[in-house]
N, C-alpha and C. Protein backbone atom coordinates (compact mmCIF):
# COMPACT_ATOMS: atom_id res chain seq x y z
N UNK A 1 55.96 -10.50 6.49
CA UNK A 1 54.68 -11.11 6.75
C UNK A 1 53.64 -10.01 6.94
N UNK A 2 52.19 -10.67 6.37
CA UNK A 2 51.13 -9.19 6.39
C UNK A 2 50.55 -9.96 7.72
N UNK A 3 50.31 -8.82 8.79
CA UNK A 3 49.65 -9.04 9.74
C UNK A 3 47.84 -9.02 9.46
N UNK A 4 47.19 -8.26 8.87
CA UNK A 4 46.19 -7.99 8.31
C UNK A 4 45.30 -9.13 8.27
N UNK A 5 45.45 -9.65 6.78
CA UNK A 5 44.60 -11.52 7.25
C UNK A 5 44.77 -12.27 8.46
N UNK A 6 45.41 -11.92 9.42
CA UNK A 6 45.86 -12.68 10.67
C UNK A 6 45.01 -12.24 11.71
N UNK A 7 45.24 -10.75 11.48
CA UNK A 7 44.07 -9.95 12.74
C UNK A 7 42.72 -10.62 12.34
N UNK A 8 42.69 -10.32 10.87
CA UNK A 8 41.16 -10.60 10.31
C UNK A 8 40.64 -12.08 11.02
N UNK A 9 41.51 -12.90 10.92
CA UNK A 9 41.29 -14.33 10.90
C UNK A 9 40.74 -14.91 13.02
N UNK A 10 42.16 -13.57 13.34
CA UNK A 10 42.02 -13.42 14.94
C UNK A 10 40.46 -12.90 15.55
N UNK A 11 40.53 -12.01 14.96
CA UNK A 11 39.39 -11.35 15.40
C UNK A 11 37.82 -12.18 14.99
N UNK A 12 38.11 -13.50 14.01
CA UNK A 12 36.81 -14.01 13.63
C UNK A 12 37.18 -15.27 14.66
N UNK A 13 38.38 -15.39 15.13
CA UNK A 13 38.20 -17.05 15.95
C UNK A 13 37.36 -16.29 17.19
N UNK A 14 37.55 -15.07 17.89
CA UNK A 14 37.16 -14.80 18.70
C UNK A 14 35.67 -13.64 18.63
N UNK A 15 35.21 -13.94 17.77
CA UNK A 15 33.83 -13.59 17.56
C UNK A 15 32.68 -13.55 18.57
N UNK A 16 32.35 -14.84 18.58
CA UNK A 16 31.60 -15.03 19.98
C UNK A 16 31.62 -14.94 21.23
N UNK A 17 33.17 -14.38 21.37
CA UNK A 17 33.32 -13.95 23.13
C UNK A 17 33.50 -12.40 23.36
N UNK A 18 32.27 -12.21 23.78
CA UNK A 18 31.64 -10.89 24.39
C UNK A 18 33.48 -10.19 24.87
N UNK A 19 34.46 -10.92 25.66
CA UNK A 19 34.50 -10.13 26.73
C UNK A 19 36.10 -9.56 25.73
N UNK A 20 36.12 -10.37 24.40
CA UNK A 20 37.94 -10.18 23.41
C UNK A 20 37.23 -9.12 22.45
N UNK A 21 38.17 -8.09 22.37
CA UNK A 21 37.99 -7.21 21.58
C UNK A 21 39.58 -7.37 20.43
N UNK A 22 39.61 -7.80 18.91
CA UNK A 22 40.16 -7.48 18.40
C UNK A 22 40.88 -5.77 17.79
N UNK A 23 41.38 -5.15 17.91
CA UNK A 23 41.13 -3.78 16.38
C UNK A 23 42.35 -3.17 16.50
N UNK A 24 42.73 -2.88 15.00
CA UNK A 24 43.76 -2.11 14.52
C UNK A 24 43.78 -1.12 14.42
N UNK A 25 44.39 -0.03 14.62
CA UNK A 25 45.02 1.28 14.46
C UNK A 25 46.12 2.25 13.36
N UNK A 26 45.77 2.86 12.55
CA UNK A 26 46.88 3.37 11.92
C UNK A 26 47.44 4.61 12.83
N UNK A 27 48.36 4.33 13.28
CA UNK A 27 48.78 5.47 14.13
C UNK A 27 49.48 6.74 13.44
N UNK A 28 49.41 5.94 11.97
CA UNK A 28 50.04 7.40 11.33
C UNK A 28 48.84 8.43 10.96
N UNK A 29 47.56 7.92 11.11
CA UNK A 29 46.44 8.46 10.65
C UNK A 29 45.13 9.28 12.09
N UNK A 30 45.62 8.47 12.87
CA UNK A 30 45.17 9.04 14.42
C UNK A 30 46.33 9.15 15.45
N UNK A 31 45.33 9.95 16.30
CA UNK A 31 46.06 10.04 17.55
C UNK A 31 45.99 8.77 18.16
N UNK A 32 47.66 8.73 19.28
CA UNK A 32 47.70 7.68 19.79
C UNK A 32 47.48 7.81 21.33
N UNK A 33 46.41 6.77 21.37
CA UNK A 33 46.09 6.65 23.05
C UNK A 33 46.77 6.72 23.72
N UNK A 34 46.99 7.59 25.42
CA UNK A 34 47.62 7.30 26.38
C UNK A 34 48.11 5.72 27.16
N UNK A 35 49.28 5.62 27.36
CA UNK A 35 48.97 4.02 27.13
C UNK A 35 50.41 3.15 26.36
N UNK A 36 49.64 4.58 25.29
CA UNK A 36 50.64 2.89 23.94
C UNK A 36 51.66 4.12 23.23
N UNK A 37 52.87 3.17 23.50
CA UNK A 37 54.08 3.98 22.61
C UNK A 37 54.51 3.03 21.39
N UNK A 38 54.25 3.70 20.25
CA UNK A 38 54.04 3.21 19.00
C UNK A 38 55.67 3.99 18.16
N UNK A 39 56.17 2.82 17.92
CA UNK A 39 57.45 3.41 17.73
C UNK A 39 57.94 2.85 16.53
N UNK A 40 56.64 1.53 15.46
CA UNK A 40 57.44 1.09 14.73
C UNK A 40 55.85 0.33 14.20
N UNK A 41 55.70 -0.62 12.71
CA UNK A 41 55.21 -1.28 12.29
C UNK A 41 55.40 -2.37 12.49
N UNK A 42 54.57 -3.16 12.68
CA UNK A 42 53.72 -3.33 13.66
C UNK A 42 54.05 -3.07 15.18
N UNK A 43 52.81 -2.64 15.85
CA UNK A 43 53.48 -2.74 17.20
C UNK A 43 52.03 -2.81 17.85
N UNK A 44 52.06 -4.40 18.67
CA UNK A 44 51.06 -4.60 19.19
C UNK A 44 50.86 -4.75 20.63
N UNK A 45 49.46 -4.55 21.58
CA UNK A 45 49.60 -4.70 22.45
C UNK A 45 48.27 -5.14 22.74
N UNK A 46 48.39 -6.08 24.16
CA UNK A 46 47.32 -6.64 24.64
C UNK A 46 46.82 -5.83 26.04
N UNK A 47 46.07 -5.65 26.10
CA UNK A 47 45.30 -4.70 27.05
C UNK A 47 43.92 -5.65 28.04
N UNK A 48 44.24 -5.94 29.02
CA UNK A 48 43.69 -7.03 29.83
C UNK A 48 41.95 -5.74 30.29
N UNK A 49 41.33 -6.45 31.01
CA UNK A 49 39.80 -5.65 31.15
C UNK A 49 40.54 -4.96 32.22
N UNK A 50 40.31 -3.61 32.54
CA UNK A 50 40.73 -2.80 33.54
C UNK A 50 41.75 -2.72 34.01
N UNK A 51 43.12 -3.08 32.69
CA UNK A 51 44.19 -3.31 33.25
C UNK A 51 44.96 -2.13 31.97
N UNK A 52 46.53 -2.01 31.89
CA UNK A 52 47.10 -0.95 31.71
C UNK A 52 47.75 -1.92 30.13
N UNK A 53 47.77 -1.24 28.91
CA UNK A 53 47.74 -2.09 27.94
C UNK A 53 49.46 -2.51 27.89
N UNK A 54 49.98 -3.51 27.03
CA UNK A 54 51.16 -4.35 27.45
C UNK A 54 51.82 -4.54 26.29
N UNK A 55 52.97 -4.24 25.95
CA UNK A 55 53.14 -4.73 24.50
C UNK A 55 53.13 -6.21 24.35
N UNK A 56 53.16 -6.94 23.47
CA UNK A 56 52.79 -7.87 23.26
C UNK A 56 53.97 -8.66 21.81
N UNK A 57 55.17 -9.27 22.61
CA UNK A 57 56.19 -9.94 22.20
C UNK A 57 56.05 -10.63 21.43
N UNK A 58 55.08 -11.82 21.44
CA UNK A 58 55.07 -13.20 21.58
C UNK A 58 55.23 -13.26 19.89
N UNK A 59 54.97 -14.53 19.63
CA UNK A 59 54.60 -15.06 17.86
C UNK A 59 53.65 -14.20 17.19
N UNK A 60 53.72 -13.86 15.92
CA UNK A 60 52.92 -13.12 14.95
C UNK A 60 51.97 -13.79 13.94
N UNK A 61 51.79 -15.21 14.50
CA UNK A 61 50.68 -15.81 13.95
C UNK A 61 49.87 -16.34 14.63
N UNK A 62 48.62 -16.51 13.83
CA UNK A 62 47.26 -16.94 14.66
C UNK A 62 46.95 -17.56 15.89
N UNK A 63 48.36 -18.81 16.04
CA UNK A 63 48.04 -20.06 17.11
C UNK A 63 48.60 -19.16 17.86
N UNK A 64 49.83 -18.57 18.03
CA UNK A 64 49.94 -17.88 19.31
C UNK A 64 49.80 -16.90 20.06
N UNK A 65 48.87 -15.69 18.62
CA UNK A 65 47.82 -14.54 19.36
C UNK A 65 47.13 -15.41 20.04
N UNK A 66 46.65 -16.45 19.57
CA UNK A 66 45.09 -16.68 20.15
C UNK A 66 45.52 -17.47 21.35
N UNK A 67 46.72 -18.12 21.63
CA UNK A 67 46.83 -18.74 22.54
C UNK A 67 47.13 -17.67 23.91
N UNK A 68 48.01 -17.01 23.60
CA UNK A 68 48.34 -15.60 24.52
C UNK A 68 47.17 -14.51 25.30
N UNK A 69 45.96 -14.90 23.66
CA UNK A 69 44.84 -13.90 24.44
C UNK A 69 43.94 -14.84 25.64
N UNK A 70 43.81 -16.41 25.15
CA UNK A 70 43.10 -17.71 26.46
C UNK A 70 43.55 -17.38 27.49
N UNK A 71 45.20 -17.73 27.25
CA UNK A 71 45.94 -17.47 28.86
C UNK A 71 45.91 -16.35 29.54
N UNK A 72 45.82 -14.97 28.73
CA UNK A 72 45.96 -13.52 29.59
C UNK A 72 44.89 -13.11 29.79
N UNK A 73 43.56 -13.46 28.84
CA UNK A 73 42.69 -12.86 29.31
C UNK A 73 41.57 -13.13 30.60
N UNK A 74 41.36 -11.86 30.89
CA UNK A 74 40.77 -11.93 32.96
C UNK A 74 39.49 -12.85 32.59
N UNK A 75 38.82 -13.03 31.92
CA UNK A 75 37.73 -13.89 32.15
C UNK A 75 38.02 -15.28 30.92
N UNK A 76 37.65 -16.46 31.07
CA UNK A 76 38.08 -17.87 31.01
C UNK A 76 37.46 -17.60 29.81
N UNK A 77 38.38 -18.25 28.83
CA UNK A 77 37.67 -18.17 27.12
C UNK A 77 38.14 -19.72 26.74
N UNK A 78 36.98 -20.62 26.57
CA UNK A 78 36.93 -21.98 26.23
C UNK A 78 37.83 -22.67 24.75
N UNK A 79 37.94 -23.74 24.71
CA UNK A 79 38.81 -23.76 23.60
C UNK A 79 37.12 -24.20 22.32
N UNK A 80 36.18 -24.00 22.23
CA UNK A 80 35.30 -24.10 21.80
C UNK A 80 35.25 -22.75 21.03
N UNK A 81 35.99 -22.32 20.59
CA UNK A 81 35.66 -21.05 19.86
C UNK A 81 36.09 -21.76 18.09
């Protein structure tokens, strides 16, 4: 499965909320942040506002990024997106 159209698709449901930041990384092409141990393709993580970033298990499609980012994220994101 290509993650790619999925981020793309992720990152446009959550457009309008100031506080979700979508973005990808080639870690073979940069350095990798303190933080995140990148040990494989794909390898994702959710990183809460002022919190320590988390890998991120769950389902690899749209309904359950987006459901994972409502529930975890610190400020209330409406289902109106």
């Amino acid at each position: 499965m290509q993650l790619k159209p999925i981020y793309k698709k992720l990152a446009a449901k959550f457009v309008n909320s100031p506080s979700v930041s979508v973005a990808a990384m080639d870690a073979t092409a940069h350095d990798v942040p303190d933080g995140y141990d990148v040990s494989g393709y794909p390898t994702i993580y959710f990183k809460k506002a002022g919190g320590k970033p988390e890998p991120y298990e769950g389902g690899r499609d749209l309904g359950s990024m987006a459901d994972f980012i409502k529930t975890n994220a610190v400020s209330k994101i409406t289902d109106e997106l």
